[in-house]
C-alpha atoms as a PDB file:
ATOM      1  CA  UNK A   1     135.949  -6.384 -60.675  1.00  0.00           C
ATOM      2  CA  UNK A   2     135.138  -8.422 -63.930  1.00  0.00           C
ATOM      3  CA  UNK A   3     133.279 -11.655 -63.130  1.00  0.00           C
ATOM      4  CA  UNK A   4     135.570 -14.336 -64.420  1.00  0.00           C
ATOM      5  CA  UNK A   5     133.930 -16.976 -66.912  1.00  0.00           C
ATOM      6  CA  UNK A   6     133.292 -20.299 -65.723  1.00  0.00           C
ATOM      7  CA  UNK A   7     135.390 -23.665 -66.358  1.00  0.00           C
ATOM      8  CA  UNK A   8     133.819 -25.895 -68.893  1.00  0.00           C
ATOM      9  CA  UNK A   9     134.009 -29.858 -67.936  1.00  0.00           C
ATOM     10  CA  UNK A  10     133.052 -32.475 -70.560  1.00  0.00           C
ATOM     11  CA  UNK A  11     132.306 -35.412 -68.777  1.00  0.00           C
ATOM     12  CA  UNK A  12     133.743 -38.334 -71.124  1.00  0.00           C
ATOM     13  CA  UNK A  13     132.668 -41.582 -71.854  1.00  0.00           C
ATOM     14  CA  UNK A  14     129.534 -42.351 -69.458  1.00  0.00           C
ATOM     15  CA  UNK A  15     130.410 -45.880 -68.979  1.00  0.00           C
ATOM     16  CA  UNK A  16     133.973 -44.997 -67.642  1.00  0.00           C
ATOM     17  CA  UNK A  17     134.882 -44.142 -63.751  1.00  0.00           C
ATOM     18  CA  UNK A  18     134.270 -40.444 -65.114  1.00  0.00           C
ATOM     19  CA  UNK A  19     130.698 -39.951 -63.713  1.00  0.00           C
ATOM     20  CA  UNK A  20     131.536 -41.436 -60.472  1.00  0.00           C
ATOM     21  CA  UNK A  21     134.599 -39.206 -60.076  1.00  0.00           C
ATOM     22  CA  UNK A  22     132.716 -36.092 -61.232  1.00  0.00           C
ATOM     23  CA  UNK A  23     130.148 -36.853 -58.592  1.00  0.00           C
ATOM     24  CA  UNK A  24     132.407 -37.119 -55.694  1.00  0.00           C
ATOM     25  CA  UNK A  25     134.517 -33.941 -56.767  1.00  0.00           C
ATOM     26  CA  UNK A  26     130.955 -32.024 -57.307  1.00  0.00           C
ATOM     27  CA  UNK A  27     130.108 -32.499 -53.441  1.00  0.00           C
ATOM     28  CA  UNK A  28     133.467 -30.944 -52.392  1.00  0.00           C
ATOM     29  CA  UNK A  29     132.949 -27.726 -54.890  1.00  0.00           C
ATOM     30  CA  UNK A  30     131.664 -24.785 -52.433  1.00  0.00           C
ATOM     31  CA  UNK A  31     130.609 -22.552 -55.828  1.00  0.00           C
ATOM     32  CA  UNK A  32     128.888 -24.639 -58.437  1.00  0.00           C
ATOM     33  CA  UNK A  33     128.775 -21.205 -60.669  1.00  0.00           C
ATOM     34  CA  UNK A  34     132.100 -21.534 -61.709  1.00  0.00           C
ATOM     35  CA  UNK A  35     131.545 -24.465 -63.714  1.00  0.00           C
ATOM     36  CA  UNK A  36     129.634 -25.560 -66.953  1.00  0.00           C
ATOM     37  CA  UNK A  37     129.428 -29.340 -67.040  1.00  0.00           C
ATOM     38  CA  UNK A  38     128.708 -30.760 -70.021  1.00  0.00           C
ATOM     39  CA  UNK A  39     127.411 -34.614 -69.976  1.00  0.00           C
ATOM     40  CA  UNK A  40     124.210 -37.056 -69.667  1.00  0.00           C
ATOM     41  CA  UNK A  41     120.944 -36.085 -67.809  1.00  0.00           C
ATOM     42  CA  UNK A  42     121.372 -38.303 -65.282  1.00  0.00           C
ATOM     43  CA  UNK A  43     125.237 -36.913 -64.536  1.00  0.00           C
ATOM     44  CA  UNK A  44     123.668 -33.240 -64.157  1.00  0.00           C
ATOM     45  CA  UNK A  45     121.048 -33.912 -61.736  1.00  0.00           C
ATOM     46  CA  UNK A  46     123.626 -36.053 -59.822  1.00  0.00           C
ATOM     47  CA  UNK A  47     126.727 -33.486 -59.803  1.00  0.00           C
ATOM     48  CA  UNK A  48     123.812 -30.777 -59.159  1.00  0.00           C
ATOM     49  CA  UNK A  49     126.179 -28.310 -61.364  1.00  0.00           C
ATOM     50  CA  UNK A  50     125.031 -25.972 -64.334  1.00  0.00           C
ATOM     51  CA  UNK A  51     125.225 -26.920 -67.926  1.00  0.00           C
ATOM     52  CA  UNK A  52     123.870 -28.859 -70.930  1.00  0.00           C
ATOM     53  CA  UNK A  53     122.829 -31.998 -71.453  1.00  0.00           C
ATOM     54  CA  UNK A  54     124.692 -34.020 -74.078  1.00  0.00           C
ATOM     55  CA  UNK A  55     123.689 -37.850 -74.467  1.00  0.00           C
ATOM     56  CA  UNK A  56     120.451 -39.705 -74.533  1.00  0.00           C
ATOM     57  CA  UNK A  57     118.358 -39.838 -70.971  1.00  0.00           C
ATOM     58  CA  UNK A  58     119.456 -43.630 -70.798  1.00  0.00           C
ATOM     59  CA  UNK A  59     122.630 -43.530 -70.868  1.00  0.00           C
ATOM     60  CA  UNK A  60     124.104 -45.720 -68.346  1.00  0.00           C
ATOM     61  CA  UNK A  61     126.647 -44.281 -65.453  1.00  0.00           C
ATOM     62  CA  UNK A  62     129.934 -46.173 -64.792  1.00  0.00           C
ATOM     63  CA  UNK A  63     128.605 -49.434 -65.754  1.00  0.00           C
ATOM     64  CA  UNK A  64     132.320 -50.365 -67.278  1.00  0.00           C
ATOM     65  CA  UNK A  65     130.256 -51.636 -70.608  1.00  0.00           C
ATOM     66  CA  UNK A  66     131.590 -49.358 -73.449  1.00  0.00           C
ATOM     67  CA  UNK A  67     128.994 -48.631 -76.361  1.00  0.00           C
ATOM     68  CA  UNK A  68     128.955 -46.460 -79.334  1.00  0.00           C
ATOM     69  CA  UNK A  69     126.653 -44.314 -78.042  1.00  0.00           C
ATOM     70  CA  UNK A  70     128.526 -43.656 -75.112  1.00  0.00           C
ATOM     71  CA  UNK A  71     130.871 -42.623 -77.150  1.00  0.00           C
ATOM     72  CA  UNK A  72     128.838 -40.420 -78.946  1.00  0.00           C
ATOM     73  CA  UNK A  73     127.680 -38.564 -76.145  1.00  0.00           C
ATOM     74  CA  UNK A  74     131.027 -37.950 -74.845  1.00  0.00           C
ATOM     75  CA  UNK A  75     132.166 -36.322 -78.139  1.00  0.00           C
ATOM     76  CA  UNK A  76     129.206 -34.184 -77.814  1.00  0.00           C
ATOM     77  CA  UNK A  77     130.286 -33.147 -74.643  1.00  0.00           C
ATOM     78  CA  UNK A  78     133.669 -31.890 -76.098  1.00  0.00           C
ATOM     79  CA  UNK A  79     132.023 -29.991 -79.143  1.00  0.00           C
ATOM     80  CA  UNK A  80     130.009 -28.452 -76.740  1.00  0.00           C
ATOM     81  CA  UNK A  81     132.499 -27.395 -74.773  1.00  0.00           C
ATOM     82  CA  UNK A  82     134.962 -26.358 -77.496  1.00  0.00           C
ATOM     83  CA  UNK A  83     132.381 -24.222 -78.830  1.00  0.00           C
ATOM     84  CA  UNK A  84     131.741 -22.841 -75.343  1.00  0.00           C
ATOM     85  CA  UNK A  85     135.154 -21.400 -75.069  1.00  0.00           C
ATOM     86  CA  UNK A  86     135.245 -19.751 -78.506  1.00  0.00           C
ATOM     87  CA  UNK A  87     131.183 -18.198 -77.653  1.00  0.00           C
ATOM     88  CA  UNK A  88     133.438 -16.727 -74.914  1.00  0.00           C
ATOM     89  CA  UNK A  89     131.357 -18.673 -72.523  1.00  0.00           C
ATOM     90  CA  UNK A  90     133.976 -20.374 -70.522  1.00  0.00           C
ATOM     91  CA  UNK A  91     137.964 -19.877 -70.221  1.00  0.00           C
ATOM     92  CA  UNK A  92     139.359 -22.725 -70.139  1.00  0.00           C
ATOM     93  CA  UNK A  93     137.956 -26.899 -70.530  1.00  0.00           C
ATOM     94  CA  UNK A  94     138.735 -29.926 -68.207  1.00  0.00           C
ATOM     95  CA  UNK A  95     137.936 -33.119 -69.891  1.00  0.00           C
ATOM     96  CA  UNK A  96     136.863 -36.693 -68.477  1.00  0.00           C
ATOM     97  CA  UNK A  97     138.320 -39.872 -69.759  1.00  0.00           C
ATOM     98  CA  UNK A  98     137.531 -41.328 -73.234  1.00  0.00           C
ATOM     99  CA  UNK A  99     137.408 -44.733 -74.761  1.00  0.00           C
ATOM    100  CA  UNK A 100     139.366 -43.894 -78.268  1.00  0.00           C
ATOM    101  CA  UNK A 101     138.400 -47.630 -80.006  1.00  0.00           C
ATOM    102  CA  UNK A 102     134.478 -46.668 -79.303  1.00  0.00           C
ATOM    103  CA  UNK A 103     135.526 -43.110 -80.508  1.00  0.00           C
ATOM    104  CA  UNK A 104     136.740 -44.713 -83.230  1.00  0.00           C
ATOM    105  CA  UNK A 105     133.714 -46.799 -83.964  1.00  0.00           C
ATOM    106  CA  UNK A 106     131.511 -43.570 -83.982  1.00  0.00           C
ATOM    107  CA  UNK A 107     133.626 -41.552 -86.497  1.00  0.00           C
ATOM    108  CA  UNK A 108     135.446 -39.661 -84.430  1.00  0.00           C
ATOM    109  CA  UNK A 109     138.450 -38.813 -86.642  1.00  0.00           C
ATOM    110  CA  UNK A 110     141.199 -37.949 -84.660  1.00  0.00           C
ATOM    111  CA  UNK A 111     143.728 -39.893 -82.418  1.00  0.00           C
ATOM    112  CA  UNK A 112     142.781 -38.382 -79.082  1.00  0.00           C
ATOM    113  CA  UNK A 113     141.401 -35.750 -77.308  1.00  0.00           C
ATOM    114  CA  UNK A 114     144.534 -33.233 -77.884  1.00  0.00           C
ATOM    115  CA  UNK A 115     144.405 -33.125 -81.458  1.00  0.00           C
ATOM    116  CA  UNK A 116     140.220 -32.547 -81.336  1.00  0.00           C
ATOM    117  CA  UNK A 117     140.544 -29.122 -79.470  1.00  0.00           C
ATOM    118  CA  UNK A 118     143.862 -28.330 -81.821  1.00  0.00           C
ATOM    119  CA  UNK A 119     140.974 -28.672 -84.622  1.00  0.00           C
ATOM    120  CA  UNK A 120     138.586 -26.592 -83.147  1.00  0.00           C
ATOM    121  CA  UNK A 121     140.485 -23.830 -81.651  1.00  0.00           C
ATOM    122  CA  UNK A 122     143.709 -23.364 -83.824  1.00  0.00           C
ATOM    123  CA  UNK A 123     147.192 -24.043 -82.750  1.00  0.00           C
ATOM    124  CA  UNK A 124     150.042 -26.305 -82.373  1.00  0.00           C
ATOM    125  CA  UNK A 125     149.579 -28.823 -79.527  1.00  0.00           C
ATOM    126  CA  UNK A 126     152.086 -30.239 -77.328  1.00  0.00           C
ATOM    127  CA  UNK A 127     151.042 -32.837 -74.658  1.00  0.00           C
ATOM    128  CA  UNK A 128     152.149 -31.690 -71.195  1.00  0.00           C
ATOM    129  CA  UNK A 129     151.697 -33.201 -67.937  1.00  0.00           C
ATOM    130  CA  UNK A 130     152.062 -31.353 -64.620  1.00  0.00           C
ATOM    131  CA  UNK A 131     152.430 -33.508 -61.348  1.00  0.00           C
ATOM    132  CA  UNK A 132     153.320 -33.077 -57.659  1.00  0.00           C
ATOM    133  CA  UNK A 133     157.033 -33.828 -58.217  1.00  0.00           C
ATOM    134  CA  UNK A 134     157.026 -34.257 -62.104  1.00  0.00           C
ATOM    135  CA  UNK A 135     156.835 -31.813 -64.791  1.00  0.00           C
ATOM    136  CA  UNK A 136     156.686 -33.671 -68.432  1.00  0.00           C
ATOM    137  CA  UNK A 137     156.556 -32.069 -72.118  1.00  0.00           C
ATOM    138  CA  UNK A 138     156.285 -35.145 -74.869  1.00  0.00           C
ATOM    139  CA  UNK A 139     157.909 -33.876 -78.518  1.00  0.00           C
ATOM    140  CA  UNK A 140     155.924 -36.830 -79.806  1.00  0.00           C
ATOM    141  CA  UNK A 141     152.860 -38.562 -78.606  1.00  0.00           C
ATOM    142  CA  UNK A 142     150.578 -40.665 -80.365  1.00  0.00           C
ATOM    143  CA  UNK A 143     152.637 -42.047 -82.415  1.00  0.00           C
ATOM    144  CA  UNK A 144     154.013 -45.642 -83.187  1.00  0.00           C
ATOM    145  CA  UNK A 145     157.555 -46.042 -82.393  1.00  0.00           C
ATOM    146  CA  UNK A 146     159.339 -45.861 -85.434  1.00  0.00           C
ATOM    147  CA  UNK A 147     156.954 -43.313 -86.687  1.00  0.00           C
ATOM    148  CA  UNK A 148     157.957 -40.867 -83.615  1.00  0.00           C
ATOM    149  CA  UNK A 149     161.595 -41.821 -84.025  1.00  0.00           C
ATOM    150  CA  UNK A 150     161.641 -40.925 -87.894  1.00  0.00           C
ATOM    151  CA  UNK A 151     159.595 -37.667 -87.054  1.00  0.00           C
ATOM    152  CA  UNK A 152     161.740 -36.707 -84.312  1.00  0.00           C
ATOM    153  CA  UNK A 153     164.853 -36.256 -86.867  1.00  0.00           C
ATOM    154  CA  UNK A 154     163.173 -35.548 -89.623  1.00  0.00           C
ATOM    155  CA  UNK A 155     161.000 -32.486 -87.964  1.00  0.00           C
ATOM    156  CA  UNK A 156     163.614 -30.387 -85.584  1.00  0.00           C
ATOM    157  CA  UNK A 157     160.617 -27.850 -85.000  1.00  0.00           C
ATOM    158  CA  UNK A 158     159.335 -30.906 -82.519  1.00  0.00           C
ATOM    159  CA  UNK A 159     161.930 -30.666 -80.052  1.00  0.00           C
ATOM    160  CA  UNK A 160     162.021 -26.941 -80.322  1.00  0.00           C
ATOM    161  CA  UNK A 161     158.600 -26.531 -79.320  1.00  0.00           C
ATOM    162  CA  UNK A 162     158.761 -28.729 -76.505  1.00  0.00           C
ATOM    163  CA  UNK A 163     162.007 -27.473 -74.846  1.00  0.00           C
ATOM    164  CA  UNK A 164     159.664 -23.806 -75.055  1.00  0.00           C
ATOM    165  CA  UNK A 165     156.438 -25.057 -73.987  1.00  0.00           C
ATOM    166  CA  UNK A 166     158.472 -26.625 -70.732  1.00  0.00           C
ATOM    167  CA  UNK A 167     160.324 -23.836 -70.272  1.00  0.00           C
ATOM    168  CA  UNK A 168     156.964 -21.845 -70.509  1.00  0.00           C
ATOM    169  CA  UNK A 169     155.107 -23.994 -68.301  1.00  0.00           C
ATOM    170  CA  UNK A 170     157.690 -24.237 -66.320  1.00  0.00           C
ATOM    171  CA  UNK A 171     157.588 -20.198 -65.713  1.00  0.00           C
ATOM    172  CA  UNK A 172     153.862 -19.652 -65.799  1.00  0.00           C
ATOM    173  CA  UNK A 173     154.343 -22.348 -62.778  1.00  0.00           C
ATOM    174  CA  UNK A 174     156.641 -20.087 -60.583  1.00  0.00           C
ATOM    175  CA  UNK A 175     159.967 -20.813 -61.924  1.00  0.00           C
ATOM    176  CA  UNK A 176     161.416 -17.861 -63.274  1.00  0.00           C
ATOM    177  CA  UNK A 177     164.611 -19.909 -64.583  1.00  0.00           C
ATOM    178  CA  UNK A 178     163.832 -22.864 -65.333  1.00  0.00           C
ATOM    179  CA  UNK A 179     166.057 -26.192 -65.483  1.00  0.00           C
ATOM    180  CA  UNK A 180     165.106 -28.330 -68.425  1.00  0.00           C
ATOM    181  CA  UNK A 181     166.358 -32.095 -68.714  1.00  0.00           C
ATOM    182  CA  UNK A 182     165.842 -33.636 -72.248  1.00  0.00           C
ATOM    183  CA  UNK A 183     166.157 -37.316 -72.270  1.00  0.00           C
ATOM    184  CA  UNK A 184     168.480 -38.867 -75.321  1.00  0.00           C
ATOM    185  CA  UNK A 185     166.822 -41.224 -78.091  1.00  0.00           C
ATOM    186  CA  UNK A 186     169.152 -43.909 -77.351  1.00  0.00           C
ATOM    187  CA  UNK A 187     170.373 -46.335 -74.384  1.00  0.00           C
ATOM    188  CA  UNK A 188     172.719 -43.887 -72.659  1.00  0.00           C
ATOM    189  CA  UNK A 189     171.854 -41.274 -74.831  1.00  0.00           C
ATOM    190  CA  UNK A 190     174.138 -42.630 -77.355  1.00  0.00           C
ATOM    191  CA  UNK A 191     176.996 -42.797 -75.212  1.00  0.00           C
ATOM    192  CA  UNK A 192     178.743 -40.462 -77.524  1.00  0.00           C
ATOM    193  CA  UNK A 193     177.923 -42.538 -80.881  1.00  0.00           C
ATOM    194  CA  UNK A 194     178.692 -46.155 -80.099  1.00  0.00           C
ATOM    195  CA  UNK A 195     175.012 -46.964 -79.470  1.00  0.00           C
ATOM    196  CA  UNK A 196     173.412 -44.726 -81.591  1.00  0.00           C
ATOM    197  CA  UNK A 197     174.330 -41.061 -83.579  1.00  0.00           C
ATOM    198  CA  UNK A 198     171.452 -39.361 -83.376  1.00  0.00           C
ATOM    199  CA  UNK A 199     172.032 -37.305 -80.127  1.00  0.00           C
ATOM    200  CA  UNK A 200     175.586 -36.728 -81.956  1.00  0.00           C
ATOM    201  CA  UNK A 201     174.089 -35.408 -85.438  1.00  0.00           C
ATOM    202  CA  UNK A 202     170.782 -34.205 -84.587  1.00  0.00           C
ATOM    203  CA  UNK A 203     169.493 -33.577 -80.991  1.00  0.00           C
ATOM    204  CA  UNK A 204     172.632 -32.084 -79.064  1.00  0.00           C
ATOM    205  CA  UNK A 205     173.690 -29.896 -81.773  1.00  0.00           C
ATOM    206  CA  UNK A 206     169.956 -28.533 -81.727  1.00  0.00           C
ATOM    207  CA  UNK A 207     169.693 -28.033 -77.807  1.00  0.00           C
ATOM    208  CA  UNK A 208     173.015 -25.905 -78.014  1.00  0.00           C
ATOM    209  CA  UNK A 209     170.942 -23.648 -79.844  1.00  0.00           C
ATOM    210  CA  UNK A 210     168.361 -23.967 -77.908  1.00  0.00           C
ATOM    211  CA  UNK A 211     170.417 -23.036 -74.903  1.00  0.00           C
ATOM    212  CA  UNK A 212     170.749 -19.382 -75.960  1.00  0.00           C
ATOM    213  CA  UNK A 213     166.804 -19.013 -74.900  1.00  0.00           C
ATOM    214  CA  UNK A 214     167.224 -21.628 -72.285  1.00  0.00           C
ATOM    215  CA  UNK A 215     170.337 -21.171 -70.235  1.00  0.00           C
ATOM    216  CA  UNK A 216     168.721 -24.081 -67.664  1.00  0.00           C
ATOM    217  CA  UNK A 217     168.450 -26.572 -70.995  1.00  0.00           C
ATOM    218  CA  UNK A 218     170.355 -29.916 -70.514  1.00  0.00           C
ATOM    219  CA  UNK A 219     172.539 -32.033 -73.618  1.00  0.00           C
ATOM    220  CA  UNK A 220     170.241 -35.046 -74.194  1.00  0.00           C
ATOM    221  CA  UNK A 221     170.515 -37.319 -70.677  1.00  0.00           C
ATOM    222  CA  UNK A 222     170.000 -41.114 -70.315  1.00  0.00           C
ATOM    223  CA  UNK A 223     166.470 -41.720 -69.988  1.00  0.00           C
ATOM    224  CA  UNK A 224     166.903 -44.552 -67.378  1.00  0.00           C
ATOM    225  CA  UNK A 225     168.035 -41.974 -64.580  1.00  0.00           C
ATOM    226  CA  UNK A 226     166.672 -38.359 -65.986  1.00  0.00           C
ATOM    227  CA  UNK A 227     163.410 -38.741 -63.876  1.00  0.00           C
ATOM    228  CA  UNK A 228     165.294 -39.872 -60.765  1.00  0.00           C
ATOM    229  CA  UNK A 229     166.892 -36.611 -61.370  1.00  0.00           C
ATOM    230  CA  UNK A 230     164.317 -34.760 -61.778  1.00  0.00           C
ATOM    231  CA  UNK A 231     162.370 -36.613 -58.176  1.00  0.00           C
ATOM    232  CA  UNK A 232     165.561 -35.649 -56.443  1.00  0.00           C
ATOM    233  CA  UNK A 233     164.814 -32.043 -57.213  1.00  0.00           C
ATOM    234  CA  UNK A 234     167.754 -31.004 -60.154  1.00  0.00           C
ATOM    235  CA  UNK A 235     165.475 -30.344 -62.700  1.00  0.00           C
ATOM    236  CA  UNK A 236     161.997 -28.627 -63.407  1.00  0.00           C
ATOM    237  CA  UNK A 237     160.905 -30.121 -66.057  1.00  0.00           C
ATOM    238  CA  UNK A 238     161.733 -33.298 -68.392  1.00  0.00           C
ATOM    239  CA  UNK A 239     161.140 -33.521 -72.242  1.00  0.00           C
ATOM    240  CA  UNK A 240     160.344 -36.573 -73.595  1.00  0.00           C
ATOM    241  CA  UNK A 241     161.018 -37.886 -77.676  1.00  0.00           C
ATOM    242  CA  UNK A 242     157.954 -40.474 -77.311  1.00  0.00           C
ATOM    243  CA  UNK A 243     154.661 -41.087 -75.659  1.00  0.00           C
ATOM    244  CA  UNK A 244     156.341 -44.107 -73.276  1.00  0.00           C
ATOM    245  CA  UNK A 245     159.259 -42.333 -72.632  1.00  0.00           C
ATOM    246  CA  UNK A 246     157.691 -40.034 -70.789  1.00  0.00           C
ATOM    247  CA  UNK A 247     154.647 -41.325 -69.658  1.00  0.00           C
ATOM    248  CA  UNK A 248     155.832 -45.254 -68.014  1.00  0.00           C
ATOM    249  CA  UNK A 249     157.902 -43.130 -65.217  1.00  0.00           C
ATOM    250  CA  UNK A 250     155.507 -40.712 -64.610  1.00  0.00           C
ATOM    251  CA  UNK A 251     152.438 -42.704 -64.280  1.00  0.00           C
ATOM    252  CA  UNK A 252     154.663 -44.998 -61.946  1.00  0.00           C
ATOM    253  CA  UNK A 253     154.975 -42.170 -59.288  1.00  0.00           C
ATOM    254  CA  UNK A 254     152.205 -39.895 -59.753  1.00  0.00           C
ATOM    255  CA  UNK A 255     149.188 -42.011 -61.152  1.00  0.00           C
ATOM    256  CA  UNK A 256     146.515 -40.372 -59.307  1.00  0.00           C
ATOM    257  CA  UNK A 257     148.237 -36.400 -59.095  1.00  0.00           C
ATOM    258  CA  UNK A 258     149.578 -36.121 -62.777  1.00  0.00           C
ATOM    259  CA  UNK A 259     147.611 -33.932 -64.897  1.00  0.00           C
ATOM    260  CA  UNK A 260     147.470 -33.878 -68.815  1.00  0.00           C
ATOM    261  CA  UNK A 261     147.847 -30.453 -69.907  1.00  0.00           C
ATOM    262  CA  UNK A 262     147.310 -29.754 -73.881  1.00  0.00           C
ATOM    263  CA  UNK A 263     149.966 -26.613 -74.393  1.00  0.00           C
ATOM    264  CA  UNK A 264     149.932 -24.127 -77.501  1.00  0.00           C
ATOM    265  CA  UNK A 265     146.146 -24.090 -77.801  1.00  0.00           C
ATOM    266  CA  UNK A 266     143.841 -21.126 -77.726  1.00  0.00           C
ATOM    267  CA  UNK A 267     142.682 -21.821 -74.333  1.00  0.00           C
ATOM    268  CA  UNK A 268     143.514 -24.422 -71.800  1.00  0.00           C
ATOM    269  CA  UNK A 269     142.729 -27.595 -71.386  1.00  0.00           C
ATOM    270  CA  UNK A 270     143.484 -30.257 -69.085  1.00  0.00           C
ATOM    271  CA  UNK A 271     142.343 -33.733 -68.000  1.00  0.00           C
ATOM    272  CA  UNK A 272     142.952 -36.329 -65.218  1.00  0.00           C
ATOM    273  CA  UNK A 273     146.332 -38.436 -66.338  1.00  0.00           C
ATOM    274  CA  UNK A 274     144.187 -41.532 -65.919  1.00  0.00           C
ATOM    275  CA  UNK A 275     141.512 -43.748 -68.530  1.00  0.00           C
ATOM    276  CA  UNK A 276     138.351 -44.568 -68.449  1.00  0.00           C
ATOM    277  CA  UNK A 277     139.487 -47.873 -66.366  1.00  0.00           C
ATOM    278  CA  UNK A 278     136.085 -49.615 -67.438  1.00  0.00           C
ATOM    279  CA  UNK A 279     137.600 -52.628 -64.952  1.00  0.00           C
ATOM    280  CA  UNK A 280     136.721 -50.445 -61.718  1.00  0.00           C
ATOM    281  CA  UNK A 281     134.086 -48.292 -63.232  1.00  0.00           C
ATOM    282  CA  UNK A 282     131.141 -48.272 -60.739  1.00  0.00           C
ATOM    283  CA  UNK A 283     132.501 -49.927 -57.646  1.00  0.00           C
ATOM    284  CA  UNK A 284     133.440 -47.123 -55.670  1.00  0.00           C
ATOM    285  CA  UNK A 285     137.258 -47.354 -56.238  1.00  0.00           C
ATOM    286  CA  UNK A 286     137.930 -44.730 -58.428  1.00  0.00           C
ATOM    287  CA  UNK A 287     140.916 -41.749 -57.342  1.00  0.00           C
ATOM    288  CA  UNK A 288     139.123 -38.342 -57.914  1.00  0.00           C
ATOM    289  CA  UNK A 289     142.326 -36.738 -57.216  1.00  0.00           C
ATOM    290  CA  UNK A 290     144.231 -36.546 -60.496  1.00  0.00           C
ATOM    291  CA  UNK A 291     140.566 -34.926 -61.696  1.00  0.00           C
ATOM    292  CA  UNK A 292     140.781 -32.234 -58.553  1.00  0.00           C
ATOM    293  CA  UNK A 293     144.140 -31.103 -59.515  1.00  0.00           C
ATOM    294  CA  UNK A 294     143.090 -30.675 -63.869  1.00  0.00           C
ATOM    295  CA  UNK A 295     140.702 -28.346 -62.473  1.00  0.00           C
ATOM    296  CA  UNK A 296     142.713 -26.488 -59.819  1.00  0.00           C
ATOM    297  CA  UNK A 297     145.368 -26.315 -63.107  1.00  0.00           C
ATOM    298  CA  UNK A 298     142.826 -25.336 -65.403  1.00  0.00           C
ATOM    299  CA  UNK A 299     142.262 -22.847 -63.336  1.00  0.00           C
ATOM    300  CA  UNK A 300     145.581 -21.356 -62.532  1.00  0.00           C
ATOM    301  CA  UNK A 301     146.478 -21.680 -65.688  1.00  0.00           C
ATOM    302  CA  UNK A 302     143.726 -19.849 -67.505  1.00  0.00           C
ATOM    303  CA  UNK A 303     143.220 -16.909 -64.650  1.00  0.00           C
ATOM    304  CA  UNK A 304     144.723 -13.320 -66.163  1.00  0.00           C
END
């Protein structure tokens, strides 16, 4: 039998609950070989796992004080992990939180995290998140409001590729058929054009021809109740039109399981549904368990 490449883990901002989480997950890990952790000095002696250093030796760990060079060394950490995957050194990447104003600060030129690997590895992203209960695709993330609303009817190829990437994920998941809700733009989902056409002219005449691929695809659906739905077990996975939308119900119920997924990349790539909560970060209160489940994903979904 082949010997299956490792999982590469940049570690994120060093100042974040990251290093603290990493440690506790790294005692519970039986083989170290099947990670590569990329991250400061002091984070690979503590975690005891294999990998590079990437950040200065005095870098401080979890001290909730965000610098520039923090910053720095946690974009390191995701070139070198990147890079790792297209060596054809690892399979698949699960990333710590990052801070994106100190990003910012250090020239990092792109919005977040998703759009970085997009750059490096080729493909069209689509932000997914995979919890215990809750399965959610976004057509739009970081965008402002009006900006996602305008590029949601002005780019039809959005919702396209996020009713497939659900359905996809949905499948690759263990659901042969799956049920796809799509929450409407408007209050009610328009309630037929009286508060709002665009589910009339531009969304539900799009999902019926979606539906020809996607027999389990819904008409757009209130977005106040969809999710309820979807808890009480209708549907298997919800799309989204904006970052909000998706993301204020599902970090509501599933804070510490959710995991980001980045879908339509090269490889995969996940990351705990959680930031780098500088507020908590080295007092011994941070969840490792929405990073446990980005690996176990990153590691289903990347297997053969």
């Amino acid at each position: 039998m082949p010997t299956i490449k490792p999982i590469a883990i940049a570690a994120g901002d060093p100042s974040g609950v990251g290093p603290e989480i990493l440690v506790r997950w790294a005692r519970g890990i039986d083989d170290k070989q099947r990670f590569r952790l990329y991250g400061p000095p002091a984070l690979l002696r503590e975690t005891s796992l294999p990998g590079w250093a990437c950040g200065g030796e005095a870098l401080p760990l979890s001290d909730g004080k965000p610098t520039v060079e923090g910053a720095r060394a946690a974009w390191a950490a995701m070139e070198a992990a990147a890079v790792a995957c297209l060596a054809g050194e690892a399979r698949a990447v699960v990333t710590g939180p990052v801070c994106k104003a100190t990003l910012s600060e250090a020239g990092f030129g792109f919005p977040g995290q998703t759009e970085f690997f997009a750059a490096k590895w080729g493909g069209e992203p689509t932000m997914g998140f995979v919890g215990e209960t809750l399965r959610v695709v976004l057509a739009t993330w970081h965008l402002p409001l009006r900006a996602a609303v305008e590029a949601i009817i002005a780019r039809p190829e959005l919702l396209e590729r996020a009713v497939e990437r659900a359905g996809a994920l949905a499948k690759r998941l263990g659901t042969p058929e799956p049920r796809i809700a799509v929450c409407g733009l408007n209050p009610h989902a328009g309630e037929g054009g009286l508060m709002g056409r665009e589910e009339v002219d531009h969304l539900d005449p799009a999902l019926d021809r979606l539906r020809r691929i996607w027999p389990g695809l819904s008409r757009c659906l209130p977005g106040d109740t969809v999710f309820h739905r979807a808890l009480r077990g209708e549907f298997d996975a919800v799309v989204a039109l904006y970052h909000d939308q998706g993301l204020a119900p599902l970090k509501t119920v599933e804070f510490h399981t959710a995991v980001n997924v980045s879908l339509g990349l090269t490889f995969v790539r996940t990351s705990p549904d959680h930031g780098t909560a500088f507020d908590i970060a080295g007092r011994g209160l941070a969840d490792p368990g929405s990073f446990t489940r980005a690996t176990d994903l990153a590691d289903r979904l990347s297997r053969p």
